[in-house]
C-alpha atoms as a PDB file:
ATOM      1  CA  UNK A   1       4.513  15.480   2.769  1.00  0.00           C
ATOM      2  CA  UNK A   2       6.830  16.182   0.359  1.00  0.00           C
ATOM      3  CA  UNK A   3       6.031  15.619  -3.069  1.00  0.00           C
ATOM      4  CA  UNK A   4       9.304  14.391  -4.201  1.00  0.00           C
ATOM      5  CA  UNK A   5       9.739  12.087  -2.146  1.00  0.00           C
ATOM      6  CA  UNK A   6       8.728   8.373  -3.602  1.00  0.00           C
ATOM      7  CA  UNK A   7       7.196   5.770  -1.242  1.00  0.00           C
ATOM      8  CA  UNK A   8       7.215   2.127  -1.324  1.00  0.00           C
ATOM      9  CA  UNK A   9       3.630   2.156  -0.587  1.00  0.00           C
ATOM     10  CA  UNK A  10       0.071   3.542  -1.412  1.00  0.00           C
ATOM     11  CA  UNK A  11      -1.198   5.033   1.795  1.00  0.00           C
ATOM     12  CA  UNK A  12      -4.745   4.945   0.506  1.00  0.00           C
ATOM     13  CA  UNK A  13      -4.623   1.525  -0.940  1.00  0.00           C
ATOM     14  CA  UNK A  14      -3.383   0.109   2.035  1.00  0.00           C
ATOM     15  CA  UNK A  15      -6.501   2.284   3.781  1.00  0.00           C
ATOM     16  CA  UNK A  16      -9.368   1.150   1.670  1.00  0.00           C
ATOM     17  CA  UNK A  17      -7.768  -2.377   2.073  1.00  0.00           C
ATOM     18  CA  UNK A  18      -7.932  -1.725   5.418  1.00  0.00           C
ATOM     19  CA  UNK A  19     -11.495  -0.457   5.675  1.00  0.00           C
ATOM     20  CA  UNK A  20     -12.594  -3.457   3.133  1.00  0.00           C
ATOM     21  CA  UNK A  21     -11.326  -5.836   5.274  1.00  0.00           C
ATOM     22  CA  UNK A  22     -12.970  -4.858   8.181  1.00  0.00           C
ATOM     23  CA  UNK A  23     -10.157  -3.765  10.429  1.00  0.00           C
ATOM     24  CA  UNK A  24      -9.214  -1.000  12.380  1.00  0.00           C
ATOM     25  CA  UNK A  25      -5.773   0.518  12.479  1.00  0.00           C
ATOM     26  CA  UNK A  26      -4.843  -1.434  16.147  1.00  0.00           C
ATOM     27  CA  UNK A  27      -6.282  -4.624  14.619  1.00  0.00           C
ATOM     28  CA  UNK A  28      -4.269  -4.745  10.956  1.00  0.00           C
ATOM     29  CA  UNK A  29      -1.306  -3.612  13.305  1.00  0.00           C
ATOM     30  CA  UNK A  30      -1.623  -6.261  15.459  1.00  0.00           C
ATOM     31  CA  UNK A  31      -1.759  -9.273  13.047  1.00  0.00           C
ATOM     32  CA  UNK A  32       0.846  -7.783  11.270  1.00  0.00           C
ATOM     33  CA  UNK A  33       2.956  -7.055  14.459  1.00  0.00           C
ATOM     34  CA  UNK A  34       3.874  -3.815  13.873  1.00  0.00           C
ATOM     35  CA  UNK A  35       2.911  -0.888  15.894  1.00  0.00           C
ATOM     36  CA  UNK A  36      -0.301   0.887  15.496  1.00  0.00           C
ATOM     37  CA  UNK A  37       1.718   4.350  15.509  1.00  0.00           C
ATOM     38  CA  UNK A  38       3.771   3.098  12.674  1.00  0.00           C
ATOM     39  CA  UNK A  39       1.058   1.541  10.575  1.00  0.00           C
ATOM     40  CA  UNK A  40      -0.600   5.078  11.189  1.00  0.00           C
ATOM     41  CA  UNK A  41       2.583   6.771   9.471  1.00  0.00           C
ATOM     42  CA  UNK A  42       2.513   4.493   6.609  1.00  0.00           C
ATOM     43  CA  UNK A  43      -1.576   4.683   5.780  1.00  0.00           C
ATOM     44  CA  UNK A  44      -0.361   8.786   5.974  1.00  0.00           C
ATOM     45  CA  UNK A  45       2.323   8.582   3.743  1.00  0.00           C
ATOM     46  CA  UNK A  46       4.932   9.862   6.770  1.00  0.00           C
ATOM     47  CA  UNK A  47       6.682   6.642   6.613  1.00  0.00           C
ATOM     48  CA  UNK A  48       8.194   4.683   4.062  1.00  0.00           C
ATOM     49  CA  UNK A  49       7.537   0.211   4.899  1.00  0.00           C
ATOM     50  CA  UNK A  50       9.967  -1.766   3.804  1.00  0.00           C
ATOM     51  CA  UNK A  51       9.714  -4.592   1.569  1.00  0.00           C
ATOM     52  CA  UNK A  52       9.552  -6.967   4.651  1.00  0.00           C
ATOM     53  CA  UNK A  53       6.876  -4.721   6.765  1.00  0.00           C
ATOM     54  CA  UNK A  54       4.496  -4.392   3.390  1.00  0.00           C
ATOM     55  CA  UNK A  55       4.925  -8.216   3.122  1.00  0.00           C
ATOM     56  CA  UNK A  56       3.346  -8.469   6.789  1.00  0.00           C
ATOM     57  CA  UNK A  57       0.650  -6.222   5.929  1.00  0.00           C
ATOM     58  CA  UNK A  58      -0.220  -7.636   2.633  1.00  0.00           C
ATOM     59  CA  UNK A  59      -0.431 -11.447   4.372  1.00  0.00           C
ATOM     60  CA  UNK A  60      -2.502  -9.474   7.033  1.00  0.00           C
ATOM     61  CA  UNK A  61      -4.652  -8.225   4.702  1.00  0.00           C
ATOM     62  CA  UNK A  62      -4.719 -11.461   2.585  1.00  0.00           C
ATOM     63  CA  UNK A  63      -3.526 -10.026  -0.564  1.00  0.00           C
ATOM     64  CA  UNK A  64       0.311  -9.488  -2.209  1.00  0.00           C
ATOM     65  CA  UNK A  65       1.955  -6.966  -1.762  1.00  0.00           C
ATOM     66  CA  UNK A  66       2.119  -5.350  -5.496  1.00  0.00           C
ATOM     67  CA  UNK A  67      -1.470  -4.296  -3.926  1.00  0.00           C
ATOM     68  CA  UNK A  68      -0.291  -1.862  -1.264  1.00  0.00           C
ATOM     69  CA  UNK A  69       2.250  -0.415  -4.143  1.00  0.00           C
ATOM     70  CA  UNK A  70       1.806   2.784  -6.079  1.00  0.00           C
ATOM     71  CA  UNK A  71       0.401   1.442  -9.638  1.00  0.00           C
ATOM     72  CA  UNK A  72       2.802   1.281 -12.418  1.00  0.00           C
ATOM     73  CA  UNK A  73       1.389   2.413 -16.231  1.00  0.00           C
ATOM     74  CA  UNK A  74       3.553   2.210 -19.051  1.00  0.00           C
ATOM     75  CA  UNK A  75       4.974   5.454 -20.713  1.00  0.00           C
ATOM     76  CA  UNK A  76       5.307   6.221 -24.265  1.00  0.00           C
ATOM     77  CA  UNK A  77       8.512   3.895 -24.488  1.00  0.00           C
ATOM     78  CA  UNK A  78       6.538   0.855 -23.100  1.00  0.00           C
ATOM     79  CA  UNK A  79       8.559   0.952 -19.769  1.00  0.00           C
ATOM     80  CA  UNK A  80       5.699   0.843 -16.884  1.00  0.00           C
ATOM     81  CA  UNK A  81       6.489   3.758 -14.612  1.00  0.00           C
ATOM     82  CA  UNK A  82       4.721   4.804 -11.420  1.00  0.00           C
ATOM     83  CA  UNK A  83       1.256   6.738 -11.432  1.00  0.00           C
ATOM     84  CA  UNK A  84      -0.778   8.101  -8.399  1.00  0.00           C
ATOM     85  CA  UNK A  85      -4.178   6.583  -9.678  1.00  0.00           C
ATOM     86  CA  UNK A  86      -5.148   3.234  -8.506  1.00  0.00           C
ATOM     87  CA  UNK A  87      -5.507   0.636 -11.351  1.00  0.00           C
ATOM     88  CA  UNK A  88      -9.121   0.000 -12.941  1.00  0.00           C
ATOM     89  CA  UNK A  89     -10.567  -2.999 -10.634  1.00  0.00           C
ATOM     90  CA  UNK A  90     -10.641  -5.011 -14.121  1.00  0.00           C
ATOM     91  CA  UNK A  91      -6.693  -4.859 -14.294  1.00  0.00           C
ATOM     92  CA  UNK A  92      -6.267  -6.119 -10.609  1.00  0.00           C
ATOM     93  CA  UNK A  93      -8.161  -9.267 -10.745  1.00  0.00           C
ATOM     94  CA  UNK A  94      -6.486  -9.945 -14.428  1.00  0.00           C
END
């Protein structure tokens, strides 16, 4: 993949969301009615979702969609930018 390229989503959040949940790929795809190809190329970072297709994940998965989003951290101005390192499980249930 190429390293410059920014996606709307966290493949491996929406993965271990996924996997807590229970699901298999076909299964998440199916109650979110997309294909299981596509969700495949999103949970491998090949595909960029769109707000609307994360918002049929997230109610798939029961949670919002900020959850299957790259983390934001705030840089030395105080503006939160985006960081590859999931947030501490403390700051998500805040």
């Amino acid at each position: 993949m190429n390293e410059a390229r920014r996606l709307n989503q966290d493949p491996d959040r929406i993965r271990r969301l996924r996997t807590e949940a229970g699901l298999d790929g076909q299964s998440l795809a199916r109650l979110a009615g997309i294909s299981k190809s596509y969700l495949w190329q999103i949970e491998q970072g090949n595909a960029n979702a769109s707000p609307p297709i994360l918002g049929k994940i997230a109610r798939a998965l029961g949670c919002e969609i900020a959850d299957l989003m790259p983390p934001l951290e705030a840089d030395s101005a105080g503006y939160e930018t985006e960081t590859t390192e999931p947030a501490p499980a403390a700051a998500r249930s805040a």
